[in-house]
Protein backbone atom coordinates (compact mmCIF):
# COMPACT_ATOMS: atom_id res chain seq x y z
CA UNK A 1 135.69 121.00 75.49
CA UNK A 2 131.93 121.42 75.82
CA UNK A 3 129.95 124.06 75.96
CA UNK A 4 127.56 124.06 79.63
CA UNK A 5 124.65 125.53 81.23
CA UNK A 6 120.82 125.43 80.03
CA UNK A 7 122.55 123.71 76.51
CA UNK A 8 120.26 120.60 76.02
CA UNK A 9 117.63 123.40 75.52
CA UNK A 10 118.92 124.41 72.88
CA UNK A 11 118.41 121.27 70.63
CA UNK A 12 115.11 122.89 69.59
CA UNK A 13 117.30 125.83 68.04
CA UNK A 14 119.32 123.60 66.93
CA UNK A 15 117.78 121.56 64.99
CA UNK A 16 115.89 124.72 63.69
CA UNK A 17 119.15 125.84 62.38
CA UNK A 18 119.35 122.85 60.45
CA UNK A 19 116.45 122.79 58.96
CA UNK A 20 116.90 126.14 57.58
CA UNK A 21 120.03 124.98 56.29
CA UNK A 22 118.45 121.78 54.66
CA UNK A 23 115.94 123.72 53.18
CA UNK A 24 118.35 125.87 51.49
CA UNK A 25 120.48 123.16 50.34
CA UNK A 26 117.67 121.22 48.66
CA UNK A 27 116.54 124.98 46.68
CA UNK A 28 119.94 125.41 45.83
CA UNK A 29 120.57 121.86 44.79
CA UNK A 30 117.38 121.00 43.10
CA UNK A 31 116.42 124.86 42.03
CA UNK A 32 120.01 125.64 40.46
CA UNK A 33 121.52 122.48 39.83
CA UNK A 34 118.81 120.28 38.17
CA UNK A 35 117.97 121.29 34.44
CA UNK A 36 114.41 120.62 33.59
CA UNK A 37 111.24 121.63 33.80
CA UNK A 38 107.73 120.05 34.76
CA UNK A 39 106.51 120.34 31.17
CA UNK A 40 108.99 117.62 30.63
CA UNK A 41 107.71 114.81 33.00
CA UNK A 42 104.45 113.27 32.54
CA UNK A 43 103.53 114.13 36.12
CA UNK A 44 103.26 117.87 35.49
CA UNK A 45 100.70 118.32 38.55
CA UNK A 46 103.25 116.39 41.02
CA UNK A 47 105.71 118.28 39.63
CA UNK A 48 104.39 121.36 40.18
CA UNK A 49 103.70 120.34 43.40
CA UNK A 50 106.79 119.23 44.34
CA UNK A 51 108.63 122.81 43.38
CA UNK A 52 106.07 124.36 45.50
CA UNK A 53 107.35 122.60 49.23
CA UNK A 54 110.10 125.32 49.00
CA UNK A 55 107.58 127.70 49.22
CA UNK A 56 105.59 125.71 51.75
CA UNK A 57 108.50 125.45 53.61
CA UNK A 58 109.83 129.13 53.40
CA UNK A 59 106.25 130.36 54.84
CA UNK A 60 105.79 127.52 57.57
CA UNK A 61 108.97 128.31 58.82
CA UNK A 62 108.44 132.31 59.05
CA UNK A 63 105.02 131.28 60.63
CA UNK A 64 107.20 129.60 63.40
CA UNK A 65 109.67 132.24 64.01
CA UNK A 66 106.76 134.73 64.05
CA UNK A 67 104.48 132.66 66.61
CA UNK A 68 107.45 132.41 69.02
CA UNK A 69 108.43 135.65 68.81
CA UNK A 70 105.15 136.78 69.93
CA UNK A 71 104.60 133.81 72.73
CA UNK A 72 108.25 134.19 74.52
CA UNK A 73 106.30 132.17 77.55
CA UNK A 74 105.74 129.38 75.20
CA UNK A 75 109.08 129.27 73.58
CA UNK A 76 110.56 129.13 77.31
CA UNK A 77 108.32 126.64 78.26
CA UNK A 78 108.89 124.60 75.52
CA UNK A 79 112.85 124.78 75.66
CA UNK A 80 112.33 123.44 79.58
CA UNK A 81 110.38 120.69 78.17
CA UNK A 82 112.82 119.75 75.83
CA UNK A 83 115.86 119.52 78.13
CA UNK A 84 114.08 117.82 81.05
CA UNK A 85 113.16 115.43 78.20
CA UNK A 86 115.09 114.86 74.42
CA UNK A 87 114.05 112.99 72.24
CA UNK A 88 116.14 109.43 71.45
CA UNK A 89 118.77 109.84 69.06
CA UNK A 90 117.11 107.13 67.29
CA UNK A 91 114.86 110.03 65.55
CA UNK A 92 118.28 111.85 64.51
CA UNK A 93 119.83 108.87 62.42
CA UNK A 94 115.99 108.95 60.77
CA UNK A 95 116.08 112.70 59.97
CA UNK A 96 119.60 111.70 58.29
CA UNK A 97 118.36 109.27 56.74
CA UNK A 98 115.56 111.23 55.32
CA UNK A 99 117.66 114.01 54.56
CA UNK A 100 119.93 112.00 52.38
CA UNK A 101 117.04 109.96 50.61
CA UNK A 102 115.63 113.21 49.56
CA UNK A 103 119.56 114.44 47.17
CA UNK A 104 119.24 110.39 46.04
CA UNK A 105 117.64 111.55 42.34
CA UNK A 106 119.72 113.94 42.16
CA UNK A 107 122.91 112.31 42.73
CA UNK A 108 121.73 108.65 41.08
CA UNK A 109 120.05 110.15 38.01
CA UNK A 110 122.35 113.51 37.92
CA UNK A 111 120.59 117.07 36.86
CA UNK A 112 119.77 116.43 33.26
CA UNK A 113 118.31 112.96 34.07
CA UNK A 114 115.90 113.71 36.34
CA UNK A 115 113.00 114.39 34.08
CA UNK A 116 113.21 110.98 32.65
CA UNK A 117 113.06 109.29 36.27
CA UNK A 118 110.90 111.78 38.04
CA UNK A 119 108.62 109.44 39.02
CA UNK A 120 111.75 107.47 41.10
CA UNK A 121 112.85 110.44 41.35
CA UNK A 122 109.02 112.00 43.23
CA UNK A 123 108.94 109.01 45.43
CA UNK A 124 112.25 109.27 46.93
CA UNK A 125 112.04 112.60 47.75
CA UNK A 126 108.61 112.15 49.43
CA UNK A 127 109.69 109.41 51.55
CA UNK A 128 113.06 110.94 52.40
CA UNK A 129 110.77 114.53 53.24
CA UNK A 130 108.49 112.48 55.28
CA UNK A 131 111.61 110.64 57.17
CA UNK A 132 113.20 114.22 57.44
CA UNK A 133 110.25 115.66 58.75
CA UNK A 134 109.14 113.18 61.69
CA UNK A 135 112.93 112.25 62.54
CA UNK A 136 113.46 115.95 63.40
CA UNK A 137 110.31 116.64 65.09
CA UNK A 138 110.93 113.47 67.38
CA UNK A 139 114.85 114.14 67.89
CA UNK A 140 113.60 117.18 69.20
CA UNK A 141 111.54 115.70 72.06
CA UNK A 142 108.79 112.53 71.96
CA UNK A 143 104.88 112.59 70.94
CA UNK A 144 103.61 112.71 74.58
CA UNK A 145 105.49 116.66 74.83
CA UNK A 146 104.48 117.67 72.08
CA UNK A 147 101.11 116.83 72.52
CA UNK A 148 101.25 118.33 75.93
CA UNK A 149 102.72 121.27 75.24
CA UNK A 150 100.32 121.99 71.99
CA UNK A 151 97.56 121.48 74.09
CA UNK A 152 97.93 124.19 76.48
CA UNK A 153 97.59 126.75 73.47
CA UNK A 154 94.39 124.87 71.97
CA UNK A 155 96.84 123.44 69.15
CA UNK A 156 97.17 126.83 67.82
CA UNK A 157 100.52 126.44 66.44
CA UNK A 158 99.49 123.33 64.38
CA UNK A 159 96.99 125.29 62.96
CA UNK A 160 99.19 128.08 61.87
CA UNK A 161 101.44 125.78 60.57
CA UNK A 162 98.90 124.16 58.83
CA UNK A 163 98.17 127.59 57.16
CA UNK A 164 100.98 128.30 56.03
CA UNK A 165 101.83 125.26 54.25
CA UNK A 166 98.93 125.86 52.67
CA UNK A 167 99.51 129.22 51.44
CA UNK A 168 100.19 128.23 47.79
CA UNK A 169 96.50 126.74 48.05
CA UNK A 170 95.10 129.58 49.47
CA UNK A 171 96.84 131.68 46.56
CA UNK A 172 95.26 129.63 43.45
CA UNK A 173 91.99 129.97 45.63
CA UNK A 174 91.75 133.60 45.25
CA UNK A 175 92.98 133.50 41.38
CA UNK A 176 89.69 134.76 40.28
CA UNK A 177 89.59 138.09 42.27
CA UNK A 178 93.15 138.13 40.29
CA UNK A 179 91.33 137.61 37.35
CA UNK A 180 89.29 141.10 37.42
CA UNK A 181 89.39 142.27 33.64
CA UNK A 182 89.63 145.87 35.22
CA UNK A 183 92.52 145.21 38.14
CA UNK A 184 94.32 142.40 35.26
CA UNK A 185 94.22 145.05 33.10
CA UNK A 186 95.66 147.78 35.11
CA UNK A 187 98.54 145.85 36.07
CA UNK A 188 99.25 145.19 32.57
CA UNK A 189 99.07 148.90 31.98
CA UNK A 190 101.40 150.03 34.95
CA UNK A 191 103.59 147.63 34.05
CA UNK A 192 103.90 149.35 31.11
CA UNK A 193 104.14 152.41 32.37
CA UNK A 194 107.25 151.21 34.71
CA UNK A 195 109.34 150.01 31.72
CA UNK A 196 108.76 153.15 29.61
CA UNK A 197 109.69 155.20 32.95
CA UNK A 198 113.52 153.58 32.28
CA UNK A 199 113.43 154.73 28.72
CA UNK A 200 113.31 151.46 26.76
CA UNK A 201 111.22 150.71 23.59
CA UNK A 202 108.36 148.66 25.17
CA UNK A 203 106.56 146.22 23.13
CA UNK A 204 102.68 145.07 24.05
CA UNK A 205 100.12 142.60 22.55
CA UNK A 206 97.06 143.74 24.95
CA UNK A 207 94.85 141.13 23.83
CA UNK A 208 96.82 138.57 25.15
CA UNK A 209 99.08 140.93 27.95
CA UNK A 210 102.08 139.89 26.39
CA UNK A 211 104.95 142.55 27.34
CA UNK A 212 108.81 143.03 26.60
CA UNK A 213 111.35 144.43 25.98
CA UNK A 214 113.76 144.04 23.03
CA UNK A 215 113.44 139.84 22.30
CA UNK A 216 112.58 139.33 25.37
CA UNK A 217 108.87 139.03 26.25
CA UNK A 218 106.55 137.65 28.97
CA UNK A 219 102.87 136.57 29.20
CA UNK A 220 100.97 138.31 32.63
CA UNK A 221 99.05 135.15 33.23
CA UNK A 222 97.91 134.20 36.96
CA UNK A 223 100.62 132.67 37.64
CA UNK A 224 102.44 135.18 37.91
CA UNK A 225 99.86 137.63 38.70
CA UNK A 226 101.30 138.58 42.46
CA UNK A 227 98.39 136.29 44.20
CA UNK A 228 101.03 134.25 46.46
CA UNK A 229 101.92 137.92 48.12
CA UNK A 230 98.59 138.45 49.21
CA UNK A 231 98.03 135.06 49.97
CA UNK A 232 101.35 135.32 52.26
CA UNK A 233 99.77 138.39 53.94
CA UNK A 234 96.44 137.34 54.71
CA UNK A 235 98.10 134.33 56.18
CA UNK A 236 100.95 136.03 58.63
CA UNK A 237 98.46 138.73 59.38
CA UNK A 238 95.14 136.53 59.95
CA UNK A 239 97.99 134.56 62.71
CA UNK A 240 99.38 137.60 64.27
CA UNK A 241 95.59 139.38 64.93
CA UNK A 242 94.50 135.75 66.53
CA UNK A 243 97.68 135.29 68.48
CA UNK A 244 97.50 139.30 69.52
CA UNK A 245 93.35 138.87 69.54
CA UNK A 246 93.22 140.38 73.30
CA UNK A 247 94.96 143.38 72.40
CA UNK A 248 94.72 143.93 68.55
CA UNK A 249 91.78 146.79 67.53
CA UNK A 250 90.45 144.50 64.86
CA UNK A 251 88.42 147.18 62.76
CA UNK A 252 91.86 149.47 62.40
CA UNK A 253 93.74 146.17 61.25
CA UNK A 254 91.49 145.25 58.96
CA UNK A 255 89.76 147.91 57.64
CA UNK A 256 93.10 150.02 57.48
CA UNK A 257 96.46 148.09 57.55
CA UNK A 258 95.26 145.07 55.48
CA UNK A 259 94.23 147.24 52.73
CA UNK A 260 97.84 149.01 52.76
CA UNK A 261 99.06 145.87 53.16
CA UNK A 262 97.75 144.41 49.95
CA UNK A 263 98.20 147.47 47.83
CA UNK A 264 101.63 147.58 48.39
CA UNK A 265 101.84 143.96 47.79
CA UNK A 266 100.29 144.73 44.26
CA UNK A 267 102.64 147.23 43.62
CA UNK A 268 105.82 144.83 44.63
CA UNK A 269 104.25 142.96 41.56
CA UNK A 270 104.52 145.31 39.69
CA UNK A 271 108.00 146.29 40.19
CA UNK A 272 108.76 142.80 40.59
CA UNK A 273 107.59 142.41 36.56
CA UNK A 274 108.97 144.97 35.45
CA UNK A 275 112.47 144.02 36.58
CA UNK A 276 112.00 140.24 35.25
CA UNK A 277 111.36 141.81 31.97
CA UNK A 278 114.34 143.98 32.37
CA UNK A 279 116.47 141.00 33.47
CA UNK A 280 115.30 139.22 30.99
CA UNK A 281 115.82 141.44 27.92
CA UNK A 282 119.57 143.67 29.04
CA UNK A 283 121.08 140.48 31.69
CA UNK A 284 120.18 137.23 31.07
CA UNK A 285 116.42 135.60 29.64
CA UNK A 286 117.76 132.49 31.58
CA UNK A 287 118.24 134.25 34.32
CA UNK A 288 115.21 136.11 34.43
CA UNK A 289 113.43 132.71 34.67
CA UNK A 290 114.66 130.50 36.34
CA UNK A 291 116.48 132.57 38.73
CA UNK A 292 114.91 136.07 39.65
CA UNK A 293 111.34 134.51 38.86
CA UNK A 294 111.94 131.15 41.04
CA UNK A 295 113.07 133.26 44.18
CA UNK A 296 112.81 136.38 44.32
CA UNK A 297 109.14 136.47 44.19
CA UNK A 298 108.67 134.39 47.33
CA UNK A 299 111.54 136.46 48.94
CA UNK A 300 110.09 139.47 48.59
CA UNK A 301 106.73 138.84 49.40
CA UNK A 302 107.64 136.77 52.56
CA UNK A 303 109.60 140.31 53.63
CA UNK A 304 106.90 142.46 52.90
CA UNK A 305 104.32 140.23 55.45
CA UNK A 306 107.21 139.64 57.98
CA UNK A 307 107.60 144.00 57.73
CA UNK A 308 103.43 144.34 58.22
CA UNK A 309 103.67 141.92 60.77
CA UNK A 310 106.37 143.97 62.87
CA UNK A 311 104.72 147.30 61.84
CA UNK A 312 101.96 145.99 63.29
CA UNK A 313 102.97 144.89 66.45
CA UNK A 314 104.86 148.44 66.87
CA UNK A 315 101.91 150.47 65.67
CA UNK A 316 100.20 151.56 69.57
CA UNK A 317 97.60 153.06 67.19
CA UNK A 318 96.87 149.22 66.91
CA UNK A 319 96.47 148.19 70.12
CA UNK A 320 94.71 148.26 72.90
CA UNK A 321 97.38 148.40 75.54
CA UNK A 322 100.11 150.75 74.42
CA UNK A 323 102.42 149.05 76.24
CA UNK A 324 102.01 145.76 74.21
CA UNK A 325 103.25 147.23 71.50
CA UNK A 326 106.98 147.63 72.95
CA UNK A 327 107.19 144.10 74.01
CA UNK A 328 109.89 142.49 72.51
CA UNK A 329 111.77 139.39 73.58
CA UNK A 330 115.34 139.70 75.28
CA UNK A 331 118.22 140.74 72.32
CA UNK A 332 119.49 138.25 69.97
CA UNK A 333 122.56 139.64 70.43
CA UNK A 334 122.86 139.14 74.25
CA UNK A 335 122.40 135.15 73.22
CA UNK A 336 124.93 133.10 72.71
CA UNK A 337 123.59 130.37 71.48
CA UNK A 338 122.10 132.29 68.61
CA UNK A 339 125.26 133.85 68.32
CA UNK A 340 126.92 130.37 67.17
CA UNK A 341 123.67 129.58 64.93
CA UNK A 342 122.98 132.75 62.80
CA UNK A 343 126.04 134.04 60.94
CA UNK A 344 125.83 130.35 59.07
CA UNK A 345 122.10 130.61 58.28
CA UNK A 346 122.98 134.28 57.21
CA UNK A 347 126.07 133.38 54.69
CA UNK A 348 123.65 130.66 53.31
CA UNK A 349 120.66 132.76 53.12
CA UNK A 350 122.56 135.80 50.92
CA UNK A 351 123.88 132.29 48.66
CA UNK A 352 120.14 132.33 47.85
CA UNK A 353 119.27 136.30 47.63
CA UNK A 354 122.29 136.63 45.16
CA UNK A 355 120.80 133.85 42.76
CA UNK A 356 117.92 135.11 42.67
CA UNK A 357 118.82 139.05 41.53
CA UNK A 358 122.28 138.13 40.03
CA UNK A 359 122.15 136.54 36.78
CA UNK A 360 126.15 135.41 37.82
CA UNK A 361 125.88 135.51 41.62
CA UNK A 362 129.60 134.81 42.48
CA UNK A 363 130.00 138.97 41.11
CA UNK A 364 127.51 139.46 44.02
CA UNK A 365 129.95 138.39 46.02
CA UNK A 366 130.61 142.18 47.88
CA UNK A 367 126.95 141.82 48.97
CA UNK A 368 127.59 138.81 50.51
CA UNK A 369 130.56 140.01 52.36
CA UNK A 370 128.95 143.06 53.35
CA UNK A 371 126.26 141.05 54.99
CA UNK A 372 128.67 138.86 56.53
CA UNK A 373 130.07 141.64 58.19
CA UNK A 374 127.24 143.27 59.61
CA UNK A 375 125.86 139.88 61.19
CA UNK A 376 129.46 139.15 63.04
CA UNK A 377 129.18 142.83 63.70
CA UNK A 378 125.83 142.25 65.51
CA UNK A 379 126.88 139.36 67.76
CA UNK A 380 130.43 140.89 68.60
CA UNK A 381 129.98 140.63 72.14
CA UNK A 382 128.85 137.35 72.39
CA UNK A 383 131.78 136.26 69.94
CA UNK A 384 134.38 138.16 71.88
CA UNK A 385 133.56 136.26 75.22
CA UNK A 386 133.90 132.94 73.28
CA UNK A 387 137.47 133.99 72.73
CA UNK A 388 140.48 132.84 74.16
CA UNK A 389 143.85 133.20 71.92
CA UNK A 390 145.91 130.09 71.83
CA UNK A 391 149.07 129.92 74.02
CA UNK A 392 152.72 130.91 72.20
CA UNK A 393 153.67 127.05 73.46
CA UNK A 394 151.45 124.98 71.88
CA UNK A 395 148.47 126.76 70.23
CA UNK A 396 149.69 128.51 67.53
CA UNK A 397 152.27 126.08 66.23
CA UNK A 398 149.63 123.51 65.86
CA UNK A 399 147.03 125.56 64.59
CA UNK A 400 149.19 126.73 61.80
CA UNK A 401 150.76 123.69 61.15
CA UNK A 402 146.82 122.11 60.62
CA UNK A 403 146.15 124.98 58.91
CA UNK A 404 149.12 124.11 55.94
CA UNK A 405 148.05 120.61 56.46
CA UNK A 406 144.94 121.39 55.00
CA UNK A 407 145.68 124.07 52.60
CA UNK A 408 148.26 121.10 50.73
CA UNK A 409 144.95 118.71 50.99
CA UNK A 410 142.48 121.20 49.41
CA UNK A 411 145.07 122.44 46.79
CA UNK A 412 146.12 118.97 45.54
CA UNK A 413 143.21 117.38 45.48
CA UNK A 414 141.64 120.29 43.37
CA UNK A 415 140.38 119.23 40.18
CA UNK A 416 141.86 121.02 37.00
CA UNK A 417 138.63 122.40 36.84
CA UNK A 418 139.61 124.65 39.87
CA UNK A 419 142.89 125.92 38.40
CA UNK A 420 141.62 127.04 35.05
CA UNK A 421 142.15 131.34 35.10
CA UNK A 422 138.69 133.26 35.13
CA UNK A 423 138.01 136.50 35.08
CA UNK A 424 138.17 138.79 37.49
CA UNK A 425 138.25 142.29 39.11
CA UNK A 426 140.59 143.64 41.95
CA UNK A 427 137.53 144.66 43.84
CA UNK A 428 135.81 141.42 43.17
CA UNK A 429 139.49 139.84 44.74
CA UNK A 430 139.58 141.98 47.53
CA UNK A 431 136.16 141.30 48.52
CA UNK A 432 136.56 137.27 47.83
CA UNK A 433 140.08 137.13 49.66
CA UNK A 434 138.73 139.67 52.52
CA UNK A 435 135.53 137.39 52.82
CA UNK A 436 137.30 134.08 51.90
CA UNK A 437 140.00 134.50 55.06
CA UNK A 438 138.30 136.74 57.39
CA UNK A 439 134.76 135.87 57.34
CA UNK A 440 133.59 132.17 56.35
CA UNK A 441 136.56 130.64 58.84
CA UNK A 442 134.90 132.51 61.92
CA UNK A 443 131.46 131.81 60.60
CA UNK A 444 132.15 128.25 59.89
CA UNK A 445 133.76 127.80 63.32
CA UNK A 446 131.40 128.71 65.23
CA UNK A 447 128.78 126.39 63.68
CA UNK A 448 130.67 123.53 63.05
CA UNK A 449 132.96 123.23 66.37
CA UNK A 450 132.33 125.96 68.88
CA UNK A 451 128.50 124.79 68.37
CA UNK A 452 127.76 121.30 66.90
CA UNK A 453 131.20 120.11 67.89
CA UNK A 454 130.55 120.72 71.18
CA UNK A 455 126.82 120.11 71.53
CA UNK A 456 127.18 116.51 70.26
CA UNK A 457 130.40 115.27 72.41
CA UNK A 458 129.05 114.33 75.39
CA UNK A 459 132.03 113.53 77.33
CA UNK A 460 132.79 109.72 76.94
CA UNK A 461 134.87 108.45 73.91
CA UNK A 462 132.26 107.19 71.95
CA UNK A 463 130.67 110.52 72.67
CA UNK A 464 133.65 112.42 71.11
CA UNK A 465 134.38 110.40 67.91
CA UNK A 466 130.38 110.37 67.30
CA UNK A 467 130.70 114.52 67.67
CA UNK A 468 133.75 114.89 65.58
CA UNK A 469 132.62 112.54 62.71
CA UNK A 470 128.88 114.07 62.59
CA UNK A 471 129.98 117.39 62.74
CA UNK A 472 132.79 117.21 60.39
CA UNK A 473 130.52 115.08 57.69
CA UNK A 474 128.33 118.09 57.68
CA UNK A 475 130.85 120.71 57.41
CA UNK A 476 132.42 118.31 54.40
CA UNK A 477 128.42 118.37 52.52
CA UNK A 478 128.88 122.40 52.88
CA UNK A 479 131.39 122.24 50.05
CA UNK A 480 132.42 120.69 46.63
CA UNK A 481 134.82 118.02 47.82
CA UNK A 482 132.90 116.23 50.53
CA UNK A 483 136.18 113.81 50.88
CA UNK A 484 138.54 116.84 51.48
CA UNK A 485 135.86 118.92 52.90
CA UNK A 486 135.33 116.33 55.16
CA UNK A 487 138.81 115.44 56.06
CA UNK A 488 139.71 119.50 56.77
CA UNK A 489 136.71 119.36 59.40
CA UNK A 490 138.10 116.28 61.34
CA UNK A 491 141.79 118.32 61.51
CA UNK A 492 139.86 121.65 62.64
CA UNK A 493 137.85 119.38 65.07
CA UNK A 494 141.38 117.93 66.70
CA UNK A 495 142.61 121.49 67.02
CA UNK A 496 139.40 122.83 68.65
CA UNK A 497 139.73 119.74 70.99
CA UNK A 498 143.59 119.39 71.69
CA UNK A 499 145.05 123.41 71.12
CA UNK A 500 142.51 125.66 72.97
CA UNK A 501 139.00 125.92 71.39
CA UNK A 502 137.29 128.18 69.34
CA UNK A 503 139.94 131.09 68.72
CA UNK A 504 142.57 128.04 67.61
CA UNK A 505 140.12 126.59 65.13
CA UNK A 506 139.32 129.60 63.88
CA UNK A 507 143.55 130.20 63.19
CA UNK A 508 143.57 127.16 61.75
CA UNK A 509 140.84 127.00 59.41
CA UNK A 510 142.04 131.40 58.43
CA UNK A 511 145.53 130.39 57.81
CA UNK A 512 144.57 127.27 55.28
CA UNK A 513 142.28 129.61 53.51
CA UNK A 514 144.89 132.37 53.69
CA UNK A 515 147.22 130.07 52.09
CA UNK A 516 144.49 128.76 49.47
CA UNK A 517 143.56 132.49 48.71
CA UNK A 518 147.17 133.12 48.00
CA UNK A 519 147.86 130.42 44.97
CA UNK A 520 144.61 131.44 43.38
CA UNK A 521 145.69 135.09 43.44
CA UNK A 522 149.39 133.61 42.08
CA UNK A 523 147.78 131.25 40.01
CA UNK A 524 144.77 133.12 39.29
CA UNK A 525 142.93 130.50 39.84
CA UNK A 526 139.55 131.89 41.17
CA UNK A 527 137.06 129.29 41.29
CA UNK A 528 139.68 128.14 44.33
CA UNK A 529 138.23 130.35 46.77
């Protein structure tokens, strides 16, 4: 079964999509997983360069979804480009390639060894970035489009790309305005003022603007002084008044908005310090470091410019032409393609929100359900019309019988890690089960086979094996037994193929979890589901 129409288009969202998730892997895997810190290497500067590309690449990829949500025409043009002419799937196996080279260190030299190898370890991860980088763009469609294409906007999009990645840059640049006695001092003071507004005994060395609470304390250096949120601003907004130049009354953005715009980004600081310390001395100090201060800083500020950016294109006060203003590109949820691609990049995204403002992010686990929910919830119509329930006859017997098949697979291959009790909560089970069953089958589904499934097999038999071992490799990476993980996608793949589509892979795949969810309830065995 394949999915028709405009499709081949949609390789640019597709490989979008995966990016996004690739990103997120690698801060997950290298963020979370590997324990140490760039005071431990001899290359602290690399180091400290290398943690930043997750910040390069959140902003250059907000840059991109900004510029094309502003320049539909382009986006439309480009999407004809690339299915009149794809790139050679040469350029995929490359950006595979790459992909893999860059988890190497961690899997060769494991997350307490990278510090000793991190030169290996720095060299690897370039290359495999660098092979990443240029397989995708290529995959996507060859040099001569691109250049093309870029050179009907004057190569505008490079250069807003090349702004954003260097937004880190741009952020140490304007350190010394930062460095202000008065404004350093000041947010040292409100800071202060913050904590003693939730009643706890505060304790202060002003001399050096060390603060804390309890034995918990924290030095306000510039590093952590709030710069990389106005850098982020200046950035998105200096893009969106030169792609809205024609339309945009300059002396009300900048004289007005950008000045809004920053103070409220100094006050995020503020609250965003406040809370570490908070974290830090009543959660978890490890916590408070190298989760809530690795993420949530970025994903806060990166919200704040994308919610100046859209107040700014909504603002008629703004612009010239009222009417501007109200342009907005057709609904997301009227696509279907977008329909198959977001609820995965959601799921992942809330993995990453939920380490970085819970100290024990499975217990954040209702969040993540909630906004599971409300995604599905968005793109119910375009799910619905996917959905065709499998025949008495022959869909449902094989769909549950695949869906056993793979519960017995994931539950005896489970290592006794897996089936040691832990704590936990009937709301915390509801929510897990509820999300566990319900939610992450459909989600997964529609990535894996309704979408990649589907866009890969192109009809011959080479075609179809090629489609059902690429996409069920990826779908076994997305969890902690590749082998199983990989071996459940190639049975949901055969159902999706041979017993009716989507709605019979998505039985499948709810019934083993159903069945999974039920001996860890038994059992209680959480760390199952």
């Amino acid at each position: 079964m394949q999915l028709t129409g405009n499709l081949r288009a949609t390789r640019l969202i597709f490989m979008a999509a995966i990016a996004l998730f690739e990103l997120l892997s690698i801060i997950i895997a290298y963020q979370l997983l590997a324990s140490f810190e760039c005071q431990q290497t001899e290359m602290w500067l690399a180091c400290r360069a290398l943690r930043s590309m997750t910040a390069r690449g959140m902003a250059v990829m907000t840059i991109l979804a900004i510029f094309f949500w502003l320049r539909p025409k382009a986006y439309t043009h480009l999407q004809s480009l690339v299915a009149s002419t794809p790139g050679h799937p040469f350029w995929g196996v490359v950006h595979i390639v790459g992909v893999a080279t860059i988890f190497t260190p961690l899997l060769t030299f494991g997350p307490t060894g990278m510090a000793a190898s991190f030169g290996t370890a720095l060299t690897l991860m370039a290359f495999g970035g660098l092979l990443a980088a240029f397989g995708a763009i290529f995959w996507v469609t060859p040099t001569r489009v691109w250049r093309d294409w870029l050179r009907q906007d004057g190569y505008l999009l490079l250069m807003a790309i090349f702004g954003a990645f260097l937004v880190p840059d741009l952020a140490n640049l304007i350190q010394p305005v930062w460095n202000w006695a008065s404004l350093s001092d000041l947010t040292f003071f409100l800071v202060y003022v913050v904590l003693v507004a939730f009643g706890v005994n505060v304790g202060v060395e002003p001399e050096i603007q060390v603060i804390g609470v309890d034995d918990f304390y924290v030095q306000v250096a510039s590093q952590c002084s709030g710069v990389e949120g106005i850098a982020l601003i200046t950035i998105f907004m200096g893009i969106y008044a030169f792609l809205m130049r024609g339309d945009i009354r300059q002396q009300r953005y900048w004289l007005v908005l950008f000045p809004l715009a920053v103070f409220v980004s100094w006050l995020f600081n503020i609250a965003r310090i406040a809370l570490l310390i908070l974290i830090g001395a009543h959660v978890s100090p490890e916590h408070a470091l190298n989760g809530f201060h690795s993420y949530a800083g970025w994903l806060l500020f990166t919200a704040l410019a994308l919610g100046v950016v859209v107040i700014a294109h909504r603002a008629r006060w703004l612009h010239v032409s009222p009417q501007t203003a109200q342009t907005t590109p057709q609904s997301w949820a009227e696509d279907d393609v977008i329909a198959l691609i977001v609820p995965f990049i959601v799921m992942m995204l809330s993995g990453v929100v939920t380490a970085a403002f819970w100290p024990a992010p499975e217990t954040a686990y209702p969040f993540r359900v909630a906004i599971m929910f409300a995604t599905l919830l968005f793109f119910r119509r375009s799910i619905l019309a996917m959905w065709v329930m499998p025949t008495m006859n022959r869909g449902w017997p094989l769909a549950l019988g695949a869906g056993l098949l793979v519960a017995v697979l994931w539950l005896v291959t489970a290592p006794q890690a897996d089936v040691v009790p832990a704590p936990a909560n009937f709301s915390w089970i509801v929510f897990r089960v509820f999300g566990t069953v319900a939610l992450v089958p459909l989600i997964e589904e529609l990535l894996f086979r309704r979408y990649l499934l589907s866009r890969l097999n192109f009809g011959k038999t080479a075609g179809l094996i090629c489609a059902v071992a690429v996409s069920s490799l990826l779908f076994g990476l997305m969890h902690d037994r590749f082998v199983a993980g990989t071996l459940s996608g190639i049975v949901f793949a055969g159902i999706y193929l041979r017993a009716g589509g989507l709605a019979s892979a998505v039985v499948a795949h709810t019934s083993a979890n159903a069945i999974i969810a039920a001996w860890a309830v038994i059992s209680a065995s959480w760390a199952l589901i």
